[in-house]
N, C-alpha and C. Protein backbone atom coordinates (compact mmCIF):
# COMPACT_ATOMS: atom_id res chain seq x y z
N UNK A 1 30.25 -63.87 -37.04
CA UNK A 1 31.67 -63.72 -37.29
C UNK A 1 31.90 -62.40 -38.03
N UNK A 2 33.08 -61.57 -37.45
CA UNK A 2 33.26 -60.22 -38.23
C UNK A 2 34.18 -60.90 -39.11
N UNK A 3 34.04 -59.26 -40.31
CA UNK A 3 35.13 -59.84 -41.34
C UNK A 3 35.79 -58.37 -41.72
N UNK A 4 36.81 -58.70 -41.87
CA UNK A 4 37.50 -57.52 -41.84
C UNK A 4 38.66 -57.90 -43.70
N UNK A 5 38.46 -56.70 -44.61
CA UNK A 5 39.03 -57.26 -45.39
C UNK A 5 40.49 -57.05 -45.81
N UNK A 6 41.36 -55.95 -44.59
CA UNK A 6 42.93 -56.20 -45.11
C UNK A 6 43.02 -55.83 -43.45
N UNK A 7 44.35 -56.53 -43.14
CA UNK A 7 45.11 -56.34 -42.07
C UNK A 7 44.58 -54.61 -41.65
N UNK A 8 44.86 -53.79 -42.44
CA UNK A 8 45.01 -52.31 -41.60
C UNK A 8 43.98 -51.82 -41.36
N UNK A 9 42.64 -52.44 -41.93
CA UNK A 9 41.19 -52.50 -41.16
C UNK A 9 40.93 -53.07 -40.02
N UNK A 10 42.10 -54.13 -40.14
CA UNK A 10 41.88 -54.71 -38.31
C UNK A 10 42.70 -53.72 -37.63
N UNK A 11 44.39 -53.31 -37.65
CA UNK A 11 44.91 -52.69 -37.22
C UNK A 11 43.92 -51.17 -36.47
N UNK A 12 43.34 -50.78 -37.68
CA UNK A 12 42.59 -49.83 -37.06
C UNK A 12 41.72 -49.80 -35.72
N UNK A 13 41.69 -50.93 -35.55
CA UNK A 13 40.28 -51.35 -33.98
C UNK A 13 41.23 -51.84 -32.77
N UNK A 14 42.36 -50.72 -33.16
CA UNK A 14 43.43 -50.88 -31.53
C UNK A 14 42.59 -50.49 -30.59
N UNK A 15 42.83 -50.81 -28.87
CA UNK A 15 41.88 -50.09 -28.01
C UNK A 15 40.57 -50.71 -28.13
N UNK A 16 39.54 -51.56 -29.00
CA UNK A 16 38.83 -51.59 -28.98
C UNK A 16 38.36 -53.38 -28.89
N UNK A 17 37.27 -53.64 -28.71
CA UNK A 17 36.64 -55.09 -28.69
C UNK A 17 36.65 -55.21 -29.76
N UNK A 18 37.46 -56.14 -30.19
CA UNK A 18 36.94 -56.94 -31.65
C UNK A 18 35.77 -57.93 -32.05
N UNK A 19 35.94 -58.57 -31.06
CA UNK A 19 35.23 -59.92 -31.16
C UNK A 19 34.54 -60.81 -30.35
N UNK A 20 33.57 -61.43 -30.04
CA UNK A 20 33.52 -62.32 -29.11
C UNK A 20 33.18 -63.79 -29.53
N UNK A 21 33.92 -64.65 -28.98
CA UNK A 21 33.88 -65.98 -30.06
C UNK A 21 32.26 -66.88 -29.84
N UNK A 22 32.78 -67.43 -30.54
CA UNK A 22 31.22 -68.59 -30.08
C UNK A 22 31.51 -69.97 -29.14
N UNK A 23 30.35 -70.01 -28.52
CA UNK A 23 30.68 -70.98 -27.41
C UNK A 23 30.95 -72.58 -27.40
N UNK A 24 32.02 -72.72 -26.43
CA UNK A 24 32.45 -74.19 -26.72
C UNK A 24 32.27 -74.46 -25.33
N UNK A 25 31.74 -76.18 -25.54
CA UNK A 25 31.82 -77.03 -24.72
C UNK A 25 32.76 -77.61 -24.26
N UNK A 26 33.17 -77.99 -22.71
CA UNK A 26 34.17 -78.26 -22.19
C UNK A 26 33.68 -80.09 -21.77
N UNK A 27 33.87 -80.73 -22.71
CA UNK A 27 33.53 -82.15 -22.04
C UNK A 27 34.52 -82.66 -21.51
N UNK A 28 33.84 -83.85 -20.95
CA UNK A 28 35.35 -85.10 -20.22
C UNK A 28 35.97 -85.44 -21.23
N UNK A 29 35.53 -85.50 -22.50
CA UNK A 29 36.43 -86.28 -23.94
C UNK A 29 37.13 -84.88 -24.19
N UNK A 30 36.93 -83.92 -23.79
CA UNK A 30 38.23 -83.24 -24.35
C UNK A 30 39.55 -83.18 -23.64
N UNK A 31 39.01 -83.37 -22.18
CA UNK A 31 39.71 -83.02 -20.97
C UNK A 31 40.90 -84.34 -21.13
N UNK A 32 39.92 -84.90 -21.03
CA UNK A 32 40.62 -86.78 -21.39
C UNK A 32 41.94 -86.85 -22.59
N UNK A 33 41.65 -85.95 -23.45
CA UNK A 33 42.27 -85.71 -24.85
C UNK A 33 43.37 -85.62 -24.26
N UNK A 34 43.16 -84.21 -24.08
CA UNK A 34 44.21 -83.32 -23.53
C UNK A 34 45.07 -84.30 -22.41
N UNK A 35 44.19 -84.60 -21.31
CA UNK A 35 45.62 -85.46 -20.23
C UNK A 35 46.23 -86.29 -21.01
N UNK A 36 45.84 -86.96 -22.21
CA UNK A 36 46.50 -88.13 -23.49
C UNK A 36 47.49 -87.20 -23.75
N UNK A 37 47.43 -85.93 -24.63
CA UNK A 37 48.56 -85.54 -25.40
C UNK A 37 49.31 -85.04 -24.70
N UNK A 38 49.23 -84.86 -23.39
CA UNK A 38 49.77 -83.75 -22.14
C UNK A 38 50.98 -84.57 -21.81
N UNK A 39 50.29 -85.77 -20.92
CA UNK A 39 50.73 -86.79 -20.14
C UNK A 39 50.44 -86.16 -18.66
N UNK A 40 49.63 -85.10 -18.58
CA UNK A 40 49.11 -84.48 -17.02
C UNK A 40 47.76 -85.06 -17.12
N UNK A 41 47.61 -86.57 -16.18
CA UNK A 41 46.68 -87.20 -15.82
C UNK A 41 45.99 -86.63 -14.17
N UNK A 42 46.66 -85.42 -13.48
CA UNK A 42 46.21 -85.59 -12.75
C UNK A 42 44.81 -86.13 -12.01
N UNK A 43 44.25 -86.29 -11.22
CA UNK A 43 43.01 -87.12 -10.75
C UNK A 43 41.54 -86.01 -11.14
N UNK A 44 41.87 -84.73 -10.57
CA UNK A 44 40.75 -83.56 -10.92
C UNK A 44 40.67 -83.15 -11.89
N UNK A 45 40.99 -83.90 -13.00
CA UNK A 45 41.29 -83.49 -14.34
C UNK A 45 40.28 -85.36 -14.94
N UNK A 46 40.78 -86.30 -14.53
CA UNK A 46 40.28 -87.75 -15.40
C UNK A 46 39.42 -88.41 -14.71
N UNK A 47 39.82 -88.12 -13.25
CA UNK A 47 38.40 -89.24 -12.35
C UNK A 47 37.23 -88.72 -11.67
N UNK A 48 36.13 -88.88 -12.81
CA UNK A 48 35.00 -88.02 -12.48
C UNK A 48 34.55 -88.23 -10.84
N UNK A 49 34.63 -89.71 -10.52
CA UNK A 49 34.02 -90.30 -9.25
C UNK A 49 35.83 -90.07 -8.10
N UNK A 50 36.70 -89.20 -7.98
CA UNK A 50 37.01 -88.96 -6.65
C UNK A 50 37.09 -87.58 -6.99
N UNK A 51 37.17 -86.58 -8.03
CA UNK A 51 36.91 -85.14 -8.46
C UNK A 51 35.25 -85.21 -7.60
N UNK A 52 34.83 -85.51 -7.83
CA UNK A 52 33.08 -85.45 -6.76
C UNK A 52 33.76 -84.77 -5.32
N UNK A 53 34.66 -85.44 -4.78
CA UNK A 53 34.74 -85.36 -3.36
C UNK A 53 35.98 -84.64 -3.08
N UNK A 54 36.56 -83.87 -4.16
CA UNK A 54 37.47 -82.98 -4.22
C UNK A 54 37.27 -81.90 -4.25
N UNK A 55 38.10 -80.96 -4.20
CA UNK A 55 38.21 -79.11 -3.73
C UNK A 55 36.93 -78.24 -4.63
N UNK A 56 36.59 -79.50 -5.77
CA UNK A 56 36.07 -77.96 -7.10
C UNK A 56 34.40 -79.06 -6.73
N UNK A 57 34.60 -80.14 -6.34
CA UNK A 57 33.19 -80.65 -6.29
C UNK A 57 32.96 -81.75 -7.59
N UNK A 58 33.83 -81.58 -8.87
CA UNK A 58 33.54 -82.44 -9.73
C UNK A 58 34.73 -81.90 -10.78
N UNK A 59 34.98 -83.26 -11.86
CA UNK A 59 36.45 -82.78 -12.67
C UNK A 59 36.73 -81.52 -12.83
N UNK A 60 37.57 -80.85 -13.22
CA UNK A 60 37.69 -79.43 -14.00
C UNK A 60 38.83 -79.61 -15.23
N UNK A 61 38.72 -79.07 -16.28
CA UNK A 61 39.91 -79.00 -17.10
C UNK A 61 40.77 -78.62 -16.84
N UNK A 62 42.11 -78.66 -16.96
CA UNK A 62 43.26 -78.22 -17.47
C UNK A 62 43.55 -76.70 -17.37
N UNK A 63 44.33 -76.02 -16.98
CA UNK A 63 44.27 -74.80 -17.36
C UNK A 63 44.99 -74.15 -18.29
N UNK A 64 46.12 -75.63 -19.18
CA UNK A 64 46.34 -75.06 -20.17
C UNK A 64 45.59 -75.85 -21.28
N UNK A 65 44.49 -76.31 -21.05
CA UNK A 65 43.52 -76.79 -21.70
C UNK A 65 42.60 -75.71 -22.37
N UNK A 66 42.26 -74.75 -21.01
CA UNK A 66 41.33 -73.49 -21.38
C UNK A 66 42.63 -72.74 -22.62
N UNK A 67 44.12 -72.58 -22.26
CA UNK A 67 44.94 -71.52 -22.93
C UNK A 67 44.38 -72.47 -24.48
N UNK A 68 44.52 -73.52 -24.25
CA UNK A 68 44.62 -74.09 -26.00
C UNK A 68 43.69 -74.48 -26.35
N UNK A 69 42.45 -73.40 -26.10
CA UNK A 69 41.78 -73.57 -27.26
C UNK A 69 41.60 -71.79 -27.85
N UNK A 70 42.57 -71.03 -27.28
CA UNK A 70 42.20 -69.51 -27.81
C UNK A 70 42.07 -69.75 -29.69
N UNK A 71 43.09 -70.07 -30.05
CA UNK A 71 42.59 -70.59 -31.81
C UNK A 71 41.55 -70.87 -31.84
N UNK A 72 40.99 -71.68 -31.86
CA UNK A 72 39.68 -72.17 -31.80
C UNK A 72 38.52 -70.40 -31.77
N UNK A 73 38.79 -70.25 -30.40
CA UNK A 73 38.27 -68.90 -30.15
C UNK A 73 38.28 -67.77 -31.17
N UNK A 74 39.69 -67.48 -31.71
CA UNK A 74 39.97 -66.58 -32.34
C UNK A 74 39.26 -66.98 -33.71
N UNK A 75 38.98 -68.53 -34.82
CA UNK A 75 38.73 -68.82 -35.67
C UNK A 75 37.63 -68.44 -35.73
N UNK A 76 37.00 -68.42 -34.84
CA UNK A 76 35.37 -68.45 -34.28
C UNK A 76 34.85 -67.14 -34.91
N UNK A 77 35.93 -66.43 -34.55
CA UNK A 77 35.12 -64.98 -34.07
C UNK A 77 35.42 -63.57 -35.41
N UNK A 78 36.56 -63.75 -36.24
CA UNK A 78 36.85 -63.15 -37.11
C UNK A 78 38.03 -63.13 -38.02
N UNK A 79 37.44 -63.00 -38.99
CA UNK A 79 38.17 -63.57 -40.45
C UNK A 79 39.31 -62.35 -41.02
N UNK A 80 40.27 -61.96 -41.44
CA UNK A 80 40.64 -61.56 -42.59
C UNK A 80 40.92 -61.99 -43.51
N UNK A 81 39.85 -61.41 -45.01
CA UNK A 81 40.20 -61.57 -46.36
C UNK A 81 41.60 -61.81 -46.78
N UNK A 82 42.25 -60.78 -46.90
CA UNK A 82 44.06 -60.83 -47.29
C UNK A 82 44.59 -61.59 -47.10
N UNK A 83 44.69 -61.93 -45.80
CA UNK A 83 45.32 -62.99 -44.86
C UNK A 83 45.29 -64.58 -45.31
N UNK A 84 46.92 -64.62 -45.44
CA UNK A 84 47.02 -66.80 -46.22
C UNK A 84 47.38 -67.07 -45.32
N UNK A 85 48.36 -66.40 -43.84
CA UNK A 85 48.25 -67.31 -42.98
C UNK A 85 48.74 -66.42 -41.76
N UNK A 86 48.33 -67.35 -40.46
CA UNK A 86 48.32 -66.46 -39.10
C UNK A 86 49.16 -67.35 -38.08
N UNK A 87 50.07 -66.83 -37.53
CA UNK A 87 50.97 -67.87 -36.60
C UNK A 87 50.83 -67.09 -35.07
N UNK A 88 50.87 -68.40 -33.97
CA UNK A 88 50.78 -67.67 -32.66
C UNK A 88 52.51 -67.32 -32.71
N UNK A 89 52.44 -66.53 -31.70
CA UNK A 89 53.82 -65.82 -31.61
C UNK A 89 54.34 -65.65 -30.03
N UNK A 90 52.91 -65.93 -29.16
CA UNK A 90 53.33 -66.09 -27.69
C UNK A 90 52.50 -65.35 -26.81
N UNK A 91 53.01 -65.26 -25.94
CA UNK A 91 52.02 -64.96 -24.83
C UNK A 91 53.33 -64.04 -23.77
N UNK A 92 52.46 -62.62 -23.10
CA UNK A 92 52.94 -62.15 -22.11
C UNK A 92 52.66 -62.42 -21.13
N UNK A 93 51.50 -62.50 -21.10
CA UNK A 93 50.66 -62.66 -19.53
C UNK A 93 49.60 -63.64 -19.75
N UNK A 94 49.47 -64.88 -18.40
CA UNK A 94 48.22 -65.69 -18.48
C UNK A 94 47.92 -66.16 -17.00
N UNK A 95 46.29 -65.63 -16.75
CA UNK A 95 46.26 -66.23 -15.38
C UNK A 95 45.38 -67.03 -15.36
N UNK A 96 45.19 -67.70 -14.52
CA UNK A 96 43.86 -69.21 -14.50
C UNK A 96 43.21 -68.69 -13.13
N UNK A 97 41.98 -67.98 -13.36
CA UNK A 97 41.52 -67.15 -12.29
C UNK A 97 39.91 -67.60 -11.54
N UNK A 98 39.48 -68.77 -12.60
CA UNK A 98 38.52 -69.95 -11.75
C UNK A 98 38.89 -70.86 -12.81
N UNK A 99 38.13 -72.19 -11.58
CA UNK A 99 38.17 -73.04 -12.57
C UNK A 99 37.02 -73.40 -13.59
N UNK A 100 37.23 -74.79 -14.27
CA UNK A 100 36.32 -74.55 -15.56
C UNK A 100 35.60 -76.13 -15.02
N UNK A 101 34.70 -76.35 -14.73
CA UNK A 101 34.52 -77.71 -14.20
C UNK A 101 33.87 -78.63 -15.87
N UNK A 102 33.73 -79.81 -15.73
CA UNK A 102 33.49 -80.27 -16.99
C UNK A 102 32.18 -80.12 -17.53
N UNK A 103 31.92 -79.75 -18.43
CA UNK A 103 30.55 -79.15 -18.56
C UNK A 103 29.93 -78.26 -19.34
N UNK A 104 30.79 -77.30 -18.79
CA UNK A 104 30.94 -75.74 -19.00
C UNK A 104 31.14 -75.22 -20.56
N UNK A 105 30.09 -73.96 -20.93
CA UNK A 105 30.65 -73.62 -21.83
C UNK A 105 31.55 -72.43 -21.63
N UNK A 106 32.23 -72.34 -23.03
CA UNK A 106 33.60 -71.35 -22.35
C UNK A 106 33.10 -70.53 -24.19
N UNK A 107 33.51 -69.35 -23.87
CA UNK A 107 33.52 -68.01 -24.69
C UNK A 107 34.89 -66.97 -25.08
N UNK A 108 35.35 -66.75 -25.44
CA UNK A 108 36.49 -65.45 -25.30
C UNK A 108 35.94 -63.78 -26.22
N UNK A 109 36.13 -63.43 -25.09
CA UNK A 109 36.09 -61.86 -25.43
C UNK A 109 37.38 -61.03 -25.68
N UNK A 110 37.76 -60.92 -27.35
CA UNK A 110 39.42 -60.23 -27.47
C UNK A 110 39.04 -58.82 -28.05
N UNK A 111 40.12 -58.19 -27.30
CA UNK A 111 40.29 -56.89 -26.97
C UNK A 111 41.86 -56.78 -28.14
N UNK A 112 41.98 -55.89 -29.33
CA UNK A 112 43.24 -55.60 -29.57
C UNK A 112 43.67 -54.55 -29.14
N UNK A 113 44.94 -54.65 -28.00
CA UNK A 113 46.00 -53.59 -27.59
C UNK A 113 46.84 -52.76 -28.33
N UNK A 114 47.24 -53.52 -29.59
CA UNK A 114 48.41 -53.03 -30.25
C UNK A 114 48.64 -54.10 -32.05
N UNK A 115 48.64 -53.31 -32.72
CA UNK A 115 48.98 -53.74 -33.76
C UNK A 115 50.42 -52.88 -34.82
N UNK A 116 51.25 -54.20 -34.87
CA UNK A 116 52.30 -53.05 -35.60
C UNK A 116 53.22 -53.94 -36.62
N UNK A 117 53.04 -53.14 -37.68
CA UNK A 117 54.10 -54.06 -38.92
C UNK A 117 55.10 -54.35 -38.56
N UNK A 118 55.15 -56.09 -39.52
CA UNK A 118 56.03 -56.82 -39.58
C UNK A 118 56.73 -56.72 -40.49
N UNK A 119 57.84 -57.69 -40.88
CA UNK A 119 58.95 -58.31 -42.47
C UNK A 119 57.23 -58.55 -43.15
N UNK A 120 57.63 -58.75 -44.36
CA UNK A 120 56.86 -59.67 -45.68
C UNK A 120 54.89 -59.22 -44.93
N UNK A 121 55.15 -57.70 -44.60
CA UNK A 121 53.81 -56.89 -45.04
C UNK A 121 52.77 -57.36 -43.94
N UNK A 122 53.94 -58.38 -42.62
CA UNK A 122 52.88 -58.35 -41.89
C UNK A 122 52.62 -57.66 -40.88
N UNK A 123 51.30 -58.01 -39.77
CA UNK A 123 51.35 -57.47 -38.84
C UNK A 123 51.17 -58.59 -37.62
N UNK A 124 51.54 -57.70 -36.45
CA UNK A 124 51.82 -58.38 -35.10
C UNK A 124 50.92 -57.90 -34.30
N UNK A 125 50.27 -58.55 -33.77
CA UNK A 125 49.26 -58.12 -32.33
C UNK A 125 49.13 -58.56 -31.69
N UNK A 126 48.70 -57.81 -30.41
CA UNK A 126 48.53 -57.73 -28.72
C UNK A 126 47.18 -58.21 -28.70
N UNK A 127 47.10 -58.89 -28.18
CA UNK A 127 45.13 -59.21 -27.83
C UNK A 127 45.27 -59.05 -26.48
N UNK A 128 44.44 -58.66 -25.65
CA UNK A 128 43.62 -59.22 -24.61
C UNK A 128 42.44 -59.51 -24.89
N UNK A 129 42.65 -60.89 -23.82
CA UNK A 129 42.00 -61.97 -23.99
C UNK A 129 41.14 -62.23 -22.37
N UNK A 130 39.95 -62.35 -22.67
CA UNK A 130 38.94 -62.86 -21.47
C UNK A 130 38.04 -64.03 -21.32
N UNK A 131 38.84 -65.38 -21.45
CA UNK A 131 37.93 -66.56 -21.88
C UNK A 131 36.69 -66.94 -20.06
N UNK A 132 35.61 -66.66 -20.74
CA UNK A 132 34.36 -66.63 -19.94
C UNK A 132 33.55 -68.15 -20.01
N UNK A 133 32.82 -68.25 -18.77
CA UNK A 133 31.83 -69.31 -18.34
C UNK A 133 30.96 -69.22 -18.04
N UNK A 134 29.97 -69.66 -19.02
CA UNK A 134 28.87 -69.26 -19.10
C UNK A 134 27.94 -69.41 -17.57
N UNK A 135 27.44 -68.41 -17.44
CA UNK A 135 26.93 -68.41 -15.96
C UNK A 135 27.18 -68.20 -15.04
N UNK A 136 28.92 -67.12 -15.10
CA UNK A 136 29.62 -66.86 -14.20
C UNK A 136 29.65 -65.48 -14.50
N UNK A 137 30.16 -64.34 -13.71
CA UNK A 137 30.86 -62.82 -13.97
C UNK A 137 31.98 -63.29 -13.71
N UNK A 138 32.86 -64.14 -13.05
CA UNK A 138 34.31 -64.06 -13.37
C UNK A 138 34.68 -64.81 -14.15
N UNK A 139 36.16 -64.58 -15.09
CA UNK A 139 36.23 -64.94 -16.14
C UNK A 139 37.49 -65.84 -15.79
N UNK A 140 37.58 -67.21 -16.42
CA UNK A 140 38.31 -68.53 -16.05
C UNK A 140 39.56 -68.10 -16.42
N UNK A 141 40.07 -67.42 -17.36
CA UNK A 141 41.48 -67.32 -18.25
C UNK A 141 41.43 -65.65 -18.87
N UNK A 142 42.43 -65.30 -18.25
CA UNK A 142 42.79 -63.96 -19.03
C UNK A 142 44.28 -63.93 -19.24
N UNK A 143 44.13 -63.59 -20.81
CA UNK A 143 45.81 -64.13 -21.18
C UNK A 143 46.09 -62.40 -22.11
N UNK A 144 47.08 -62.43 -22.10
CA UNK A 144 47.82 -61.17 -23.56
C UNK A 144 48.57 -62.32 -24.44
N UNK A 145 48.02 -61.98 -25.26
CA UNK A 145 48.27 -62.89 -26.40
C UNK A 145 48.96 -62.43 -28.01
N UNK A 146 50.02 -62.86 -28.08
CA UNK A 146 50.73 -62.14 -29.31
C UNK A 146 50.56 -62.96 -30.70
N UNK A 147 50.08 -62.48 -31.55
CA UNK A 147 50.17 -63.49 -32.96
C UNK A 147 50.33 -62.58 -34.28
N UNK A 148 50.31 -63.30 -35.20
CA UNK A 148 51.49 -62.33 -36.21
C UNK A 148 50.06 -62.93 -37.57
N UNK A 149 50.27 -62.12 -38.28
CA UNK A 149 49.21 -62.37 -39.48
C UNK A 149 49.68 -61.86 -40.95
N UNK A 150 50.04 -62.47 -42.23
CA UNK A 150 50.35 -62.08 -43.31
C UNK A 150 49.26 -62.28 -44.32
N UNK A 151 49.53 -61.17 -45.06
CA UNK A 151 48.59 -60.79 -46.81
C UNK A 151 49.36 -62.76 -47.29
């Protein structure tokens, strides 16, 4: 985990890779979670035994299953000192570009685009985002991701 100790030390690593998170497992109990809090039960998502004989070969998660765990990702991967608290702020762009079958571990590689002061000393940033599977070159989820961070 990097650590960076005031906002304008991160600001500084615009253009550049920040981080790459540590790897998470994609089980059926999360997937399962998720169709609970969702209410998207679809079948390639909860029934391991007709997902077998479906399009991907066996369940796959969610694909806004993969978007929600970028926190997770981002916690993973690097800290600021200063910082009491960090809020998502949204998203420009997100594509679901394979799927994630159950199993799988998943990674994110964030890239900051843009960092620029906020009200009350904070700052706002652009990530790109490349959440990866292990054992693949293409990457399951690539999102731009906006979140805001205060001293």
């Amino acid at each position: 985990m990097k650590t960076f100790e005031t906002l304008a030390e991160l600001a500084a690593c615009v253009g550049q890779e920040v981080a790459v998170s540590d790897w998470i497992e994609v089980t059926q109990e999360r997937v399962n979670q998720f169709a609970q809090a969702t209410g998207d039960h679809q079948w390639i998502h909860v029934d391991p035994e007709r997902a077998k004989a479906g399009p991907f070969g066996a369940p796959i998660a969610h694909g806004f299953l993969t978007l929600s765990m970028l926190p997770v990702f981002f916690e993973s991967s690097f800290k600021v000192t200063e910082t009491r608290m960090g809020v998502n702020y949204g998203l420009n762009k997100v594509r679901f570009t394979s799927p994630v079958p159950v199993g799988s571990r998943l990674r994110a590689r964030m890239t900051l685009l843009d960092a620029r002061p906020i009200d009350n000393s904070g700052l706002q940033m652009t990530w790109s985002v490349s959440v990866e599977r292990e054992g693949s070159d293409k990457p399951v989820c690539v999102a731009e991701s906006l979140s805001r961070q205060y001293p």
